[in-house]
Structure formats: structure tokens, C-alpha cells
C-alpha atoms as a PDB file:
ATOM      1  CA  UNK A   1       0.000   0.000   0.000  1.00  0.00           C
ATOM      2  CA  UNK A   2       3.223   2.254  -0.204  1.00  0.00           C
ATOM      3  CA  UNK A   3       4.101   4.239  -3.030  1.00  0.00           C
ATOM      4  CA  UNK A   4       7.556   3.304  -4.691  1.00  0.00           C
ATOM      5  CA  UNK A   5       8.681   7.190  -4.238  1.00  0.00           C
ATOM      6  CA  UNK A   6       8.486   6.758  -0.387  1.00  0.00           C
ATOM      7  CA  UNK A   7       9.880   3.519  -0.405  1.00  0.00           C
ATOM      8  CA  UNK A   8      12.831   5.187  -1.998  1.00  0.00           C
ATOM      9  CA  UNK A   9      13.034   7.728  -0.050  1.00  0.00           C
ATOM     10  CA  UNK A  10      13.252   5.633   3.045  1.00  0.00           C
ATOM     11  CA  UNK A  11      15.458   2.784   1.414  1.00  0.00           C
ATOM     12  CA  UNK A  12      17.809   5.252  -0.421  1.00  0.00           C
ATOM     13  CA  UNK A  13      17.327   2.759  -3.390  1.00  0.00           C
ATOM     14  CA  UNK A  14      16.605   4.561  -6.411  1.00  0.00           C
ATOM     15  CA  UNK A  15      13.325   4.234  -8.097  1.00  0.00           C
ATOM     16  CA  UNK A  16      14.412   2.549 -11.210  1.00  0.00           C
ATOM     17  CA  UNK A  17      16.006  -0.560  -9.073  1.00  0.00           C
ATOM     18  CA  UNK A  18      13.033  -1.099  -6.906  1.00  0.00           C
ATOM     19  CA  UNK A  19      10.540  -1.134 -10.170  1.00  0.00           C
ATOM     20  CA  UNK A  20      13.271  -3.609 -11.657  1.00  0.00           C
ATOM     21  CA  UNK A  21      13.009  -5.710  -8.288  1.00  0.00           C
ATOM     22  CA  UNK A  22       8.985  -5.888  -8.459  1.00  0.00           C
ATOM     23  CA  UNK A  23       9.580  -6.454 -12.461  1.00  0.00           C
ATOM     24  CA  UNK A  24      11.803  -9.399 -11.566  1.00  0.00           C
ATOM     25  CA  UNK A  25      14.419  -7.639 -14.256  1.00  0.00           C
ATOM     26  CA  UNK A  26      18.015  -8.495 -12.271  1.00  0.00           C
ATOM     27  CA  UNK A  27      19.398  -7.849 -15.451  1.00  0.00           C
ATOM     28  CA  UNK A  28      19.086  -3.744 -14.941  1.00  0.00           C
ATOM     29  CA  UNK A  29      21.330  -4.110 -12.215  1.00  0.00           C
ATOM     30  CA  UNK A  30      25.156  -3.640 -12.718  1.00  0.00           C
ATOM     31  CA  UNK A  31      25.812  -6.916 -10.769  1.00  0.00           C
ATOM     32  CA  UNK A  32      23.774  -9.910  -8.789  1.00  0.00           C
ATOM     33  CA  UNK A  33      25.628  -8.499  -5.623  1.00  0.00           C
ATOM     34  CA  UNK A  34      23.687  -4.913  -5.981  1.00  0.00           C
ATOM     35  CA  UNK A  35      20.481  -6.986  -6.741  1.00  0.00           C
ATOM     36  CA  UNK A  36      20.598  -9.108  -3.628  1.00  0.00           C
ATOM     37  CA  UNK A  37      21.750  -6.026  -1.400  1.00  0.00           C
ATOM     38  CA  UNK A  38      18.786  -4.178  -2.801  1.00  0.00           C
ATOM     39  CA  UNK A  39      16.166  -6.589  -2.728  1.00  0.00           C
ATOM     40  CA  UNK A  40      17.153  -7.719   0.719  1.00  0.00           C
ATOM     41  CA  UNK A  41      16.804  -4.425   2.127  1.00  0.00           C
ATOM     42  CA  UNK A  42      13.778  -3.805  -0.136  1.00  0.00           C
ATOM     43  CA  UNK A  43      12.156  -6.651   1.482  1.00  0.00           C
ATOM     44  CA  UNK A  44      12.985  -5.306   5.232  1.00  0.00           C
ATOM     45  CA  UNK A  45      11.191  -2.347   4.239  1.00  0.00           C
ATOM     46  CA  UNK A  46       8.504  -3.975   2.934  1.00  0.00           C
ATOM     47  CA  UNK A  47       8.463  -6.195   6.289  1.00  0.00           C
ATOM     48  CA  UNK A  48       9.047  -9.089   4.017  1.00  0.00           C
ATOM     49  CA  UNK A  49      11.312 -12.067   4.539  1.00  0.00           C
ATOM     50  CA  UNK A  50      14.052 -12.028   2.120  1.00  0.00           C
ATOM     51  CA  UNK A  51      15.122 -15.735   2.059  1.00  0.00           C
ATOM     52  CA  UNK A  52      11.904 -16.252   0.492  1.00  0.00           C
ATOM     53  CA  UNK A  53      12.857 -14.067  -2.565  1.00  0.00           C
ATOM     54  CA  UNK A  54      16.798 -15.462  -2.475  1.00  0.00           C
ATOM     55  CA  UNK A  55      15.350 -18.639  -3.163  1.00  0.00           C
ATOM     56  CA  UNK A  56      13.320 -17.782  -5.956  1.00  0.00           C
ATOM     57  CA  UNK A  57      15.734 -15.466  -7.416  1.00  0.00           C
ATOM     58  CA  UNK A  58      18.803 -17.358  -7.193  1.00  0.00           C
ATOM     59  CA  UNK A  59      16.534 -20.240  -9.382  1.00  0.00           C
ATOM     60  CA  UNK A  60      16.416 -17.927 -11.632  1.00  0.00           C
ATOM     61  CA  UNK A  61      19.861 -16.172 -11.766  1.00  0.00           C
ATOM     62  CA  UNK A  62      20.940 -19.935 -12.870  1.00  0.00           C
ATOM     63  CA  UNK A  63      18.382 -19.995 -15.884  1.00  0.00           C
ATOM     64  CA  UNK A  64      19.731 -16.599 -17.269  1.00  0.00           C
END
């Protein structure tokens, strides 16, 4: 229920990585280490667990 701009703002992750995080596009990112430092601390903002996404994404860091 939280805008992406306020996210930001509070996460000091730029816009364009945290749409690229919900679009599931690890690719925009410069390396897999900024993507799982991003999306890990997206997720604690989000009050999400982020082993639950590592899972998923590493599956599909391997396909790429």
C-alpha cells in the first residue's frame, strides 16, 4: 500500500532498481551483488522475509 517514491526515499534505493526488483528484471542491475543487497533491504522495508525471494531469485539467476 506504499508508493515506490516513499519507499525510496526511506530505502535510499533509487526508483528505477526497486521497479526492476517488483519487475523481476536483475538484469538492470550492474551486478547480482547490488540486486541481492537491494532486494534484501527492499524486502525489510517492505516487512518481508528475504530468504523467500533469495530462493526464488537465485533459481532464476541460474536460468539466465
Amino acid at each position: 500500500s506504499r508508493e515506490i517514491k516513499d519507499i525510496s526515499n526511506d530505502s535510499r534505493i533509487s526508483e528505477r532498481y526497486l521497479e526492476a526488483i517488483e519487475a523481476g528484471e536483475i538484469k538492470v542491475f550492474p551486478s547480482t551483488v547490488y540486486y541481492n543487497l537491494f532486494a534484501r533491504a527492499y524486502c525489510k522495508e517492505l516487512g518481508v522475509n528475504p530468504d523467500k525471494l533469495f530462493v526464488f531469485s537465485t533459481e532464476e539467476s541460474l536460468e539466465l
